[in-house]
C-alpha atoms as a PDB file:
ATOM      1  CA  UNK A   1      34.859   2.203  32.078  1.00  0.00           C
ATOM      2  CA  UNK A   2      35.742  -0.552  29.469  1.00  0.00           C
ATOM      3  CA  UNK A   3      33.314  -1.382  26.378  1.00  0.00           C
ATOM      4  CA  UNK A   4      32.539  -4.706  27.664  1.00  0.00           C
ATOM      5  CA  UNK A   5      30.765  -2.412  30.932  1.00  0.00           C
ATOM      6  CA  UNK A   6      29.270  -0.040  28.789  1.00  0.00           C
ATOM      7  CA  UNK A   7      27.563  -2.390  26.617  1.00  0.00           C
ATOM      8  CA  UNK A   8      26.634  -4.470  29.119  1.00  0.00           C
ATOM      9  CA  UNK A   9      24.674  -1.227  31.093  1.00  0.00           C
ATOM     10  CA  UNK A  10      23.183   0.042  27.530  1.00  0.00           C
ATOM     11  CA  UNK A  11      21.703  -3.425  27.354  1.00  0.00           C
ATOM     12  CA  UNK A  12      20.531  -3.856  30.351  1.00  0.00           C
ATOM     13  CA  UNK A  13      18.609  -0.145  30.415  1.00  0.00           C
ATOM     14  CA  UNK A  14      17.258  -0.944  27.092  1.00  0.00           C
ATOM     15  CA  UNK A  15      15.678  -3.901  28.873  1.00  0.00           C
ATOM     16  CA  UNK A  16      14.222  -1.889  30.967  1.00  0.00           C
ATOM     17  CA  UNK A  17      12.777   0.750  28.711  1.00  0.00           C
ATOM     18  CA  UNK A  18      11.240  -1.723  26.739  1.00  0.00           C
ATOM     19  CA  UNK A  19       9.605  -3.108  29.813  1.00  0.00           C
ATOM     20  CA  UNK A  20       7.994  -0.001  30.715  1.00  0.00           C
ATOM     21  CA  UNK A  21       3.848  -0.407  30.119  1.00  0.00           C
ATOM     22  CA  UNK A  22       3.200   2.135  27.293  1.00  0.00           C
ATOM     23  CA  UNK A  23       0.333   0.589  26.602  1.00  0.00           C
ATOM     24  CA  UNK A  24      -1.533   0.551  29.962  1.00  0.00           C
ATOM     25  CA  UNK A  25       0.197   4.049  30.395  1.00  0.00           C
ATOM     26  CA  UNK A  26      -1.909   5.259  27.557  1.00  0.00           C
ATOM     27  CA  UNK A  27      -5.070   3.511  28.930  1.00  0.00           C
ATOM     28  CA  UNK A  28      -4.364   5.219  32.089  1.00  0.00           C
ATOM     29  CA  UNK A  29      -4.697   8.790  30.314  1.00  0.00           C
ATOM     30  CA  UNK A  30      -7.574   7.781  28.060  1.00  0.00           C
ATOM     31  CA  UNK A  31      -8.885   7.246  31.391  1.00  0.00           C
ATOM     32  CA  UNK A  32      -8.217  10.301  33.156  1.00  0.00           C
ATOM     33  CA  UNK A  33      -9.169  11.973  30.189  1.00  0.00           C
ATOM     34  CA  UNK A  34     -12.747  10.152  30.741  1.00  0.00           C
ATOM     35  CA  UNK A  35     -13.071  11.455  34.142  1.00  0.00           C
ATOM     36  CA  UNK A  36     -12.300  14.934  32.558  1.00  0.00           C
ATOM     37  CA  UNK A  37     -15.151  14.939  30.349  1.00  0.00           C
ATOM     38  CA  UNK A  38     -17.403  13.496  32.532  1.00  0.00           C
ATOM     39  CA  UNK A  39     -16.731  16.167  35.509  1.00  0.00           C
ATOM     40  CA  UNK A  40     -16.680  19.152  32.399  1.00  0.00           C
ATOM     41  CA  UNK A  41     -20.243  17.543  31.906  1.00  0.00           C
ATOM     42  CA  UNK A  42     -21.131  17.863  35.342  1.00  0.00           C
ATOM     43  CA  UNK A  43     -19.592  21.276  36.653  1.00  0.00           C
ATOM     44  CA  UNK A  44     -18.993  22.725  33.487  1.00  0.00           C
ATOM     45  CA  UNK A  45     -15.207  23.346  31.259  1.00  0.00           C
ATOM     46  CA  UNK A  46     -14.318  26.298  33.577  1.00  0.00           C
ATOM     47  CA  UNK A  47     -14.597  24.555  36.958  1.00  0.00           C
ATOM     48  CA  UNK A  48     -11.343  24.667  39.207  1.00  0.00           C
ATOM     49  CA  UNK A  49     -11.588  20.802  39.242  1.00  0.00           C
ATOM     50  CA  UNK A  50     -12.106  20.342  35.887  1.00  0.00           C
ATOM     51  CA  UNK A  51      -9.003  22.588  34.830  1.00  0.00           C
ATOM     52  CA  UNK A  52      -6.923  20.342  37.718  1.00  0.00           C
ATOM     53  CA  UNK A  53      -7.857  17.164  35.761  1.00  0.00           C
ATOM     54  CA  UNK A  54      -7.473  18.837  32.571  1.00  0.00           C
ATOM     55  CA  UNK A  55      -3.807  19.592  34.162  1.00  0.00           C
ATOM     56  CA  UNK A  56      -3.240  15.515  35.270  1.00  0.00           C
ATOM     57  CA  UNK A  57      -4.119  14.468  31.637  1.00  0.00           C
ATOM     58  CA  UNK A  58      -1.381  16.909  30.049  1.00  0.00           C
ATOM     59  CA  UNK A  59       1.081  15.550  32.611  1.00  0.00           C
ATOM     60  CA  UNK A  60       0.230  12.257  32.247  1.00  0.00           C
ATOM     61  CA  UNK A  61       0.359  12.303  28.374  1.00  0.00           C
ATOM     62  CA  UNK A  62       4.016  14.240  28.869  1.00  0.00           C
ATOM     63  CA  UNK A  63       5.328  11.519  31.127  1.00  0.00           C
ATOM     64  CA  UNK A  64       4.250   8.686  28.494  1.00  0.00           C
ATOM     65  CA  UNK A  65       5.391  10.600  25.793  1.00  0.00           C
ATOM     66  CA  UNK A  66       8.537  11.474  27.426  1.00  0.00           C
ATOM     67  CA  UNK A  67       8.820   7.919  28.538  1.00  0.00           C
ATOM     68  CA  UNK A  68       8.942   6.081  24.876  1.00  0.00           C
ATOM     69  CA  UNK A  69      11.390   9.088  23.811  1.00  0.00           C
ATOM     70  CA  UNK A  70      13.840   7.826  26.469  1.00  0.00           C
ATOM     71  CA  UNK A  71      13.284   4.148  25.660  1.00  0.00           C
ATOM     72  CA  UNK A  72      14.430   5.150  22.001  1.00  0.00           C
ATOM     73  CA  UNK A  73      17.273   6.812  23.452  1.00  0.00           C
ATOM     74  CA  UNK A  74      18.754   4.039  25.185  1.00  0.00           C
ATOM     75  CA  UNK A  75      17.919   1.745  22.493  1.00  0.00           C
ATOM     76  CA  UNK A  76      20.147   3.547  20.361  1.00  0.00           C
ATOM     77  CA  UNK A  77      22.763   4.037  22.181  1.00  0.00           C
ATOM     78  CA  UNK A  78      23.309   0.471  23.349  1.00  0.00           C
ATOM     79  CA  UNK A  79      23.132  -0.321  19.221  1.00  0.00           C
ATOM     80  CA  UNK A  80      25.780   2.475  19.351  1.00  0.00           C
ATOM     81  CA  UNK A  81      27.891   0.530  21.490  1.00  0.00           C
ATOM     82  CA  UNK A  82      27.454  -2.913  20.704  1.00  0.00           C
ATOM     83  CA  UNK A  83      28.828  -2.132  16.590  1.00  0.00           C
ATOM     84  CA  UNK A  84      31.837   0.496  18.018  1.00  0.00           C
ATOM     85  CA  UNK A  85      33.880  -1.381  20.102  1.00  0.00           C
ATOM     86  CA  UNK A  86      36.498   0.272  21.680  1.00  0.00           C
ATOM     87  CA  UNK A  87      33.759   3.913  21.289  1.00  0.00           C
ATOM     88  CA  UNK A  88      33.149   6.293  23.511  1.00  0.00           C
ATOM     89  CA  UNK A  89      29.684   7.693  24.343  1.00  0.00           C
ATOM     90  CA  UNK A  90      28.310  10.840  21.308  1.00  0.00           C
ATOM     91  CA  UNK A  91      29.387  14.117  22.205  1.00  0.00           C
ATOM     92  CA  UNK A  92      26.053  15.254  21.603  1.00  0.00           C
ATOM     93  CA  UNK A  93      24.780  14.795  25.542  1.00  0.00           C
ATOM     94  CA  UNK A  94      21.579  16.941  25.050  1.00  0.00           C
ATOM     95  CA  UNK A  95      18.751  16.146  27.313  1.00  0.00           C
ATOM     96  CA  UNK A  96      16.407  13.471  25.070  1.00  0.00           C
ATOM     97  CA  UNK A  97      13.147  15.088  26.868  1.00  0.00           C
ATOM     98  CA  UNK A  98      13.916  19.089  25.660  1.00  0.00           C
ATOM     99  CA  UNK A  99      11.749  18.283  22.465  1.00  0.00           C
ATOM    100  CA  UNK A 100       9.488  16.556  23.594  1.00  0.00           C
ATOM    101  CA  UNK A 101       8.810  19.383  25.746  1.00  0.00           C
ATOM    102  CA  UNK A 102       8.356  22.453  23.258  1.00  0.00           C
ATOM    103  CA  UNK A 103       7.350  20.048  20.361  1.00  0.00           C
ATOM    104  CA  UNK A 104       4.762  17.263  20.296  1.00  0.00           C
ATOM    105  CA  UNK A 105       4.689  15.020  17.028  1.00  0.00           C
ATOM    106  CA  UNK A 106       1.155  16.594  15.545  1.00  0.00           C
ATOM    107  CA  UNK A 107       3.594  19.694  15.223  1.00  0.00           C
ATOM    108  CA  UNK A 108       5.361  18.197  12.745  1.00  0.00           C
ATOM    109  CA  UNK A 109       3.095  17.436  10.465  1.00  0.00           C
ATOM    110  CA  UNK A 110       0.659  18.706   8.078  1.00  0.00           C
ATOM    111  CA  UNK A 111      -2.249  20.492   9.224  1.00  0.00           C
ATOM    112  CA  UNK A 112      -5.776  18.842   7.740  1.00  0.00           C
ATOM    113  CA  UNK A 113      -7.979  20.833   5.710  1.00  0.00           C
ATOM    114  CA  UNK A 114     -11.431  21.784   7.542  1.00  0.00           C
ATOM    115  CA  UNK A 115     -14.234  23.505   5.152  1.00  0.00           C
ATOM    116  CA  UNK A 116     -17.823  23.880   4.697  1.00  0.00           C
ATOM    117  CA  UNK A 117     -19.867  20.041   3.698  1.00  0.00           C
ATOM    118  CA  UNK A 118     -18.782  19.282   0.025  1.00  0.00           C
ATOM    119  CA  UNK A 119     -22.187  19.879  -1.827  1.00  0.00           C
ATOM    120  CA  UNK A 120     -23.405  17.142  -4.286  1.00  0.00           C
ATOM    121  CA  UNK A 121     -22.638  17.666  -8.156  1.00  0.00           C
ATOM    122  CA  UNK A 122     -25.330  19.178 -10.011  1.00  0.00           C
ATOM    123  CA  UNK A 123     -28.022  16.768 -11.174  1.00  0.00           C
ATOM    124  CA  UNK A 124     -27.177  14.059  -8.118  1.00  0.00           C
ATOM    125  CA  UNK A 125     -30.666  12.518  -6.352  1.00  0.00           C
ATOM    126  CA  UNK A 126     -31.500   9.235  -4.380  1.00  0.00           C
ATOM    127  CA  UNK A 127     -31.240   7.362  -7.649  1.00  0.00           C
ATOM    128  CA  UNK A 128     -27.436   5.676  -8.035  1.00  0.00           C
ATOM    129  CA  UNK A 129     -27.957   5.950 -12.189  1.00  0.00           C
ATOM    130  CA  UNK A 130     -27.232   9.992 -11.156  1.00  0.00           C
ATOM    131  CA  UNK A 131     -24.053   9.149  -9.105  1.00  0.00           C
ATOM    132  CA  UNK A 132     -20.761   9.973 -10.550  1.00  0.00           C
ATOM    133  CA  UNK A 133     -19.360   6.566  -8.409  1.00  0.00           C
ATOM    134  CA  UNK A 134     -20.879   3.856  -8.084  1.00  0.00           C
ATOM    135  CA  UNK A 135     -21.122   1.016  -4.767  1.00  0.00           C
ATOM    136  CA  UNK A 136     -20.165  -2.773  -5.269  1.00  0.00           C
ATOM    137  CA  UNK A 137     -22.111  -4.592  -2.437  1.00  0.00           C
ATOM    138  CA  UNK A 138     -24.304  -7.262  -4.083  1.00  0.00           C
ATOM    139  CA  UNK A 139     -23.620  -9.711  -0.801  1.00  0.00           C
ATOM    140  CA  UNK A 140     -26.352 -11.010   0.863  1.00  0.00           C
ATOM    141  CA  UNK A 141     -24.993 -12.050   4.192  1.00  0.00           C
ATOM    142  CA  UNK A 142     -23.664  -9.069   6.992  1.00  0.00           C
ATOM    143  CA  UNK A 143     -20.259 -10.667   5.957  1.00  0.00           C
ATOM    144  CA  UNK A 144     -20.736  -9.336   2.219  1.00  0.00           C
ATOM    145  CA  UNK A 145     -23.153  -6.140   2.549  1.00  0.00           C
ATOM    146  CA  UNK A 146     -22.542  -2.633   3.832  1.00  0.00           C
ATOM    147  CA  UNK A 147     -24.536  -2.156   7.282  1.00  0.00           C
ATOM    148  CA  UNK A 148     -26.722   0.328   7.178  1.00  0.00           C
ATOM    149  CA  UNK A 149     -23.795   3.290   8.724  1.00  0.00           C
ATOM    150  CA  UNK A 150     -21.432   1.868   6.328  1.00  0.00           C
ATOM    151  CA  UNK A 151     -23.901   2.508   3.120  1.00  0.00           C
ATOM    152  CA  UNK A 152     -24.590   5.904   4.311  1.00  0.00           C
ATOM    153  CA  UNK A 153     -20.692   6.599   4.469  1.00  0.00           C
ATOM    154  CA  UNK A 154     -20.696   4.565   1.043  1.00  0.00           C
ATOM    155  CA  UNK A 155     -23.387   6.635  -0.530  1.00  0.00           C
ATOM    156  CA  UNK A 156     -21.815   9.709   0.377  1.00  0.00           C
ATOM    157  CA  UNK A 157     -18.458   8.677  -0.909  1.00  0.00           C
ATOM    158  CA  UNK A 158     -20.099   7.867  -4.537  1.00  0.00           C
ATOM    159  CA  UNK A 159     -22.589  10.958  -4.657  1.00  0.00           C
ATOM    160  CA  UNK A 160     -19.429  13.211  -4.420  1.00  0.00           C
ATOM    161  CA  UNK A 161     -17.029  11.864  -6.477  1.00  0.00           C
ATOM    162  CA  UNK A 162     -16.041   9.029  -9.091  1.00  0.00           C
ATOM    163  CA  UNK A 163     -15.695   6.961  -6.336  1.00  0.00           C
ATOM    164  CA  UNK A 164     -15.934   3.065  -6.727  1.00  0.00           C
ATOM    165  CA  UNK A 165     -16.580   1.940  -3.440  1.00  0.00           C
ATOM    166  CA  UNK A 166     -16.215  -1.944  -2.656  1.00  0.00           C
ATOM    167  CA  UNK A 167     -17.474  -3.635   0.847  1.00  0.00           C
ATOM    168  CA  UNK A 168     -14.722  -6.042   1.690  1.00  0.00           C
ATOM    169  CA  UNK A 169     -16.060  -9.690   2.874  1.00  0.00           C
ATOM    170  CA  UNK A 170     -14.490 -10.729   6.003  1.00  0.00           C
ATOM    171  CA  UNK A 171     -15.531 -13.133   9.011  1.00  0.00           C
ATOM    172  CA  UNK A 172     -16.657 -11.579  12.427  1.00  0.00           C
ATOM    173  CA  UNK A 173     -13.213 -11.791  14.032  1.00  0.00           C
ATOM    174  CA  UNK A 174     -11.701 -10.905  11.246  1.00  0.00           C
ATOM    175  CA  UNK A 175      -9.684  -7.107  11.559  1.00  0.00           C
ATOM    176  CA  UNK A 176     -10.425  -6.029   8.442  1.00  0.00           C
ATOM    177  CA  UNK A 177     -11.145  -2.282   7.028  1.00  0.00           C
ATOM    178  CA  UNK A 178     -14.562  -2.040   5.912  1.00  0.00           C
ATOM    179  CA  UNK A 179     -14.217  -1.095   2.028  1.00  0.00           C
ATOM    180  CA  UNK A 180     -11.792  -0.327  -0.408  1.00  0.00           C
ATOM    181  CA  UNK A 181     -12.446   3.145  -2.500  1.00  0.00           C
ATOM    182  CA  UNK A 182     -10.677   3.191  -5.924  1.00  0.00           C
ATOM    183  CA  UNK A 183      -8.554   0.089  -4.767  1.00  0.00           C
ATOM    184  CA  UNK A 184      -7.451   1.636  -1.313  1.00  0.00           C
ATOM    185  CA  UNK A 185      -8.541  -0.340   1.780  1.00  0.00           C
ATOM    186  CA  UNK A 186     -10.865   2.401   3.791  1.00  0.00           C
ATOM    187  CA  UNK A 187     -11.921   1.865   7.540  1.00  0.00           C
ATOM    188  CA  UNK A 188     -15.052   3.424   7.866  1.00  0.00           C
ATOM    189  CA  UNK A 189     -16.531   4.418  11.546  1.00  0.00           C
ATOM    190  CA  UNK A 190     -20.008   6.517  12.545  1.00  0.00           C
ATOM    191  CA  UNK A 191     -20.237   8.681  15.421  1.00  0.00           C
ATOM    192  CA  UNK A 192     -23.516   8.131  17.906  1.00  0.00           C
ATOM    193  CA  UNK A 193     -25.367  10.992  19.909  1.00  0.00           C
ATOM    194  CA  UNK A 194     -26.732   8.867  22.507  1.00  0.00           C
ATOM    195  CA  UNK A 195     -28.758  10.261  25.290  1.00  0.00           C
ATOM    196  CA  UNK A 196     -28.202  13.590  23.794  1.00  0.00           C
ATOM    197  CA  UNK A 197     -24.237  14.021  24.419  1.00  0.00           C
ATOM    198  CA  UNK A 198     -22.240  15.299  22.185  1.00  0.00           C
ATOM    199  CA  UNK A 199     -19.148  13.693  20.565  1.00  0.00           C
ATOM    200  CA  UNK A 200     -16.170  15.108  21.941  1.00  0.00           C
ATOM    201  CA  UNK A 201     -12.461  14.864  21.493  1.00  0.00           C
ATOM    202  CA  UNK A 202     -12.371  11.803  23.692  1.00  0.00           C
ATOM    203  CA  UNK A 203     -14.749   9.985  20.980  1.00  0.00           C
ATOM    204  CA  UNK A 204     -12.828  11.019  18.297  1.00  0.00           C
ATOM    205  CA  UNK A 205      -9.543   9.554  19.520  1.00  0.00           C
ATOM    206  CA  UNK A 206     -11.053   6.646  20.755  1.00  0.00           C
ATOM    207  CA  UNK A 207     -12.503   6.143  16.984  1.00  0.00           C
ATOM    208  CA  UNK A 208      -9.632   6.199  15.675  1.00  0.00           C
ATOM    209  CA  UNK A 209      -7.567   3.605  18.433  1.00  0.00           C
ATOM    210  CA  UNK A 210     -10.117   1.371  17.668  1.00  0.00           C
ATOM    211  CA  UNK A 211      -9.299   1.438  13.755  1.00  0.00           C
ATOM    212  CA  UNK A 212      -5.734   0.947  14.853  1.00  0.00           C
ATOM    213  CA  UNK A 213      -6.171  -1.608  17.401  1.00  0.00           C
ATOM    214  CA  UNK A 214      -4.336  -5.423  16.821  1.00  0.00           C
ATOM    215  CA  UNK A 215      -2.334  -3.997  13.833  1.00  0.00           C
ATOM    216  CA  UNK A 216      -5.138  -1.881  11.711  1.00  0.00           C
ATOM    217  CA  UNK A 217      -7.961  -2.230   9.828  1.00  0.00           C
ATOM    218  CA  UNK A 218      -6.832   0.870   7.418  1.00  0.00           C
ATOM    219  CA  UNK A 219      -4.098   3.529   7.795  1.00  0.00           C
ATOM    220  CA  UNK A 220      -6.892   5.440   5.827  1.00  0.00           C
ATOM    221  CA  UNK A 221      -9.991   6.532   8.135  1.00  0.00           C
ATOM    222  CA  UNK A 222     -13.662   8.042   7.409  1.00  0.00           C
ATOM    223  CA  UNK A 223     -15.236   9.507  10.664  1.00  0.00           C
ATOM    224  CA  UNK A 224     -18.946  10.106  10.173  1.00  0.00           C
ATOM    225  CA  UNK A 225     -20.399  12.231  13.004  1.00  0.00           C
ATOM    226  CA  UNK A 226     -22.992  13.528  10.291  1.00  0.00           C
ATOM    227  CA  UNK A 227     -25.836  13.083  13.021  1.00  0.00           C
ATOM    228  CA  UNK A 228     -24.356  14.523  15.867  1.00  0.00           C
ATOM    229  CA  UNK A 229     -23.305  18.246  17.034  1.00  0.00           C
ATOM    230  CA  UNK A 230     -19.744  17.032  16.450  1.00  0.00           C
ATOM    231  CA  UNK A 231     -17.538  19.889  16.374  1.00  0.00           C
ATOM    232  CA  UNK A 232     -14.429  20.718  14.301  1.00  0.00           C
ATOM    233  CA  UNK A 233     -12.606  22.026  17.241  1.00  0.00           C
ATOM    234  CA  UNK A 234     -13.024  18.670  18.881  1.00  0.00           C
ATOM    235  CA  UNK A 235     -12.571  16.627  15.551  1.00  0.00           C
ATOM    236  CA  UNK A 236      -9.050  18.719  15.427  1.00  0.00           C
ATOM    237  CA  UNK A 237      -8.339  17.972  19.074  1.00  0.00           C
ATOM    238  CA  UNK A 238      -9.311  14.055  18.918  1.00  0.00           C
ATOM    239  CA  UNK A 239      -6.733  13.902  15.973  1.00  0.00           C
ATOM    240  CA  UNK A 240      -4.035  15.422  17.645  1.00  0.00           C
ATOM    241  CA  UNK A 241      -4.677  13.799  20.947  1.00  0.00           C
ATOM    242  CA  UNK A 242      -4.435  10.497  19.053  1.00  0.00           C
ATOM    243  CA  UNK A 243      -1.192  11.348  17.410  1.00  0.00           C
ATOM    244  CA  UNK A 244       0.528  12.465  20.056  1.00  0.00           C
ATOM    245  CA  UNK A 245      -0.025   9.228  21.986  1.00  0.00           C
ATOM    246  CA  UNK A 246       3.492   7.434  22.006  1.00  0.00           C
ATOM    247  CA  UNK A 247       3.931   5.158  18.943  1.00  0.00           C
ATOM    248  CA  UNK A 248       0.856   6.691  17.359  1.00  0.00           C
ATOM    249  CA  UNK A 249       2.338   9.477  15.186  1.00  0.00           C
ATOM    250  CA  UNK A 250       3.294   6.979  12.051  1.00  0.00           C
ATOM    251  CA  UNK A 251       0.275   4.694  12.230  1.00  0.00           C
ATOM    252  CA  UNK A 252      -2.120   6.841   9.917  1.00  0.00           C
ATOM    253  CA  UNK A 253      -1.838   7.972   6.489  1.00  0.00           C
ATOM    254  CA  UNK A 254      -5.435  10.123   6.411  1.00  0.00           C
ATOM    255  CA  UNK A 255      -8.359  10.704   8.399  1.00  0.00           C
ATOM    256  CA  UNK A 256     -11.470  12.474   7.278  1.00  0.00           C
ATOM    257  CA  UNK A 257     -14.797  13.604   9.512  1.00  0.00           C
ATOM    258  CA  UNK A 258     -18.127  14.403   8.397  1.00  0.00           C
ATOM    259  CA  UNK A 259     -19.890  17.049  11.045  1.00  0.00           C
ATOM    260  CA  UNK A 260     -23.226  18.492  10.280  1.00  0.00           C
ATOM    261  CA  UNK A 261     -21.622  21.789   8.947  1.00  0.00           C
ATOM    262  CA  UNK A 262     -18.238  21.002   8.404  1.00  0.00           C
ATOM    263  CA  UNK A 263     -15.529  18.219   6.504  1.00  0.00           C
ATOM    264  CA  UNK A 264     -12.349  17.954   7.792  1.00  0.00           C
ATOM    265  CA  UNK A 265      -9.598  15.869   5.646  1.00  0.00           C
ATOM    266  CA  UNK A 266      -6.044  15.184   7.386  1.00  0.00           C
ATOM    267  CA  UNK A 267      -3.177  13.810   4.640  1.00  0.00           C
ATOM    268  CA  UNK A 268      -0.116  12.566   6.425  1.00  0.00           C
ATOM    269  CA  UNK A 269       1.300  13.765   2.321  1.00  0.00           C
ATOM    270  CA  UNK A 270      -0.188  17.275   1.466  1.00  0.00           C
END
């Protein structure tokens, strides 16, 4: 088979690969996953259908994952051919899928700290003049003031620390993080316990996609499920879920969650 041929097949599979729906693929398991929790509400986590969904979800998520691994496969190996002319395929033929099989990309990367609430400094109250940080939101308008969920995250953020926490102005189509805390750009979002249910991994991963969603509002993430019965089994689980979603595993850089008993703190860096 001549270069010209090879080339020309490369290309033509990359097309393909990059055609594949990764993005409606992942929408597909978020909402399998959905149907999960809902029957797990239902008929309970040890139900035979509730393990068979359980079982879909996992394959699903393998198939995507597996999916984008192949795409960057082929991408690579048409660039391989299309700057060697006159090359032959790598000698190193291994199947692309074997990690992705044993390995997932939350594997690779550092674990997050999870520990009892950080308790205020001695000598902290209500009154800011006792904070070690201090808030910057002197706006007026909900384009230039903390809602009320932000503040609390705010609050907490400058009781604990010598944190100077800024609200960051921004229209309301604007895709913006929330604050910046000591000059970094921080996306804050709060957890809800409506009609009673709990926050699960589901809620947690979908908190996070939406902080990522149309390019970002922050790499940097504050989860505050303070009010709810949030766990930090499912807090660990929502996390990894996310990150092993194809094309998710670079997009973060840290992602903390406040539970009623617990503060977990993920650091892409350790």
């Amino acid at each position: 088979m001549n270069d010209q041929t090879i080339s020309g097949q490369a290309e033509n599979l990359r097309l393909t690969a990059d055609a594949v729906p990764l993005n409606e693929a992942n929408a597909l398991c978020d909402t399998i996953e959905a149907l999960r929790d809902q029957l797990a509400g239902i008929l309970g986590t040890n139900d035979e259908l509730v393990s068979e969904a359980h079982r879909i979800a996992e394959t699903a998520a393998d198939i995507v994952r597996t999916l984008a691994n192949l795409r960057t496969t082929i991408q690579d190996t048409s660039s391989h051919h299309h700057g060697n002319t006159g090359g032959h395929r790598p000698a190193n033929t291994s199947n692309p899928t074997a990690s992705t099989q044993t390995e997932k990309p939350y594997d690779r990367l550092p674990k997050p700290s999870i520990s009892k609430p950080q308790p205020l400094p001695a000598g902290v109250t209500g009154d800011p003049a006792t904070w070690p940080g201090r808030i910057e939101d002197n706006g007026t308008t909900d384009e230039t003031r903390f809602s009320s969920d932000e503040r609390s995250v705010a609050e907490r953020l400058a009781q604990t620390g010598p944190n100077i926490v800024r609200r960051v102005p921004h229209g309301k189509d604007d895709r913006t993080a929330d604050a910046t805390v000591n000059g970094s750009l921080v996306e804050f979002k709060t957890l809800q316990q409506k009609d009673g249910q709990i926050p699960t991994r589901k809620t947690v991963k979908k908190m996070i996609r939406k902080s990522q969603n149309k390019g970002g509002q922050s790499p940097d993430v504050i989860i505050d499920g303070r009010k709810t019965g949030l766990t930090p089994e499912e807090a660990l689980n929502g996390l990894k879920a996310y990150l092993n979603a194809p094309e998710n595993a670079d997009k973060l850089s840290r992602v903390r969650v406040w539970g009623k008993v617990f503060d977990f703190d993920w650091k892409r860096e350790g």
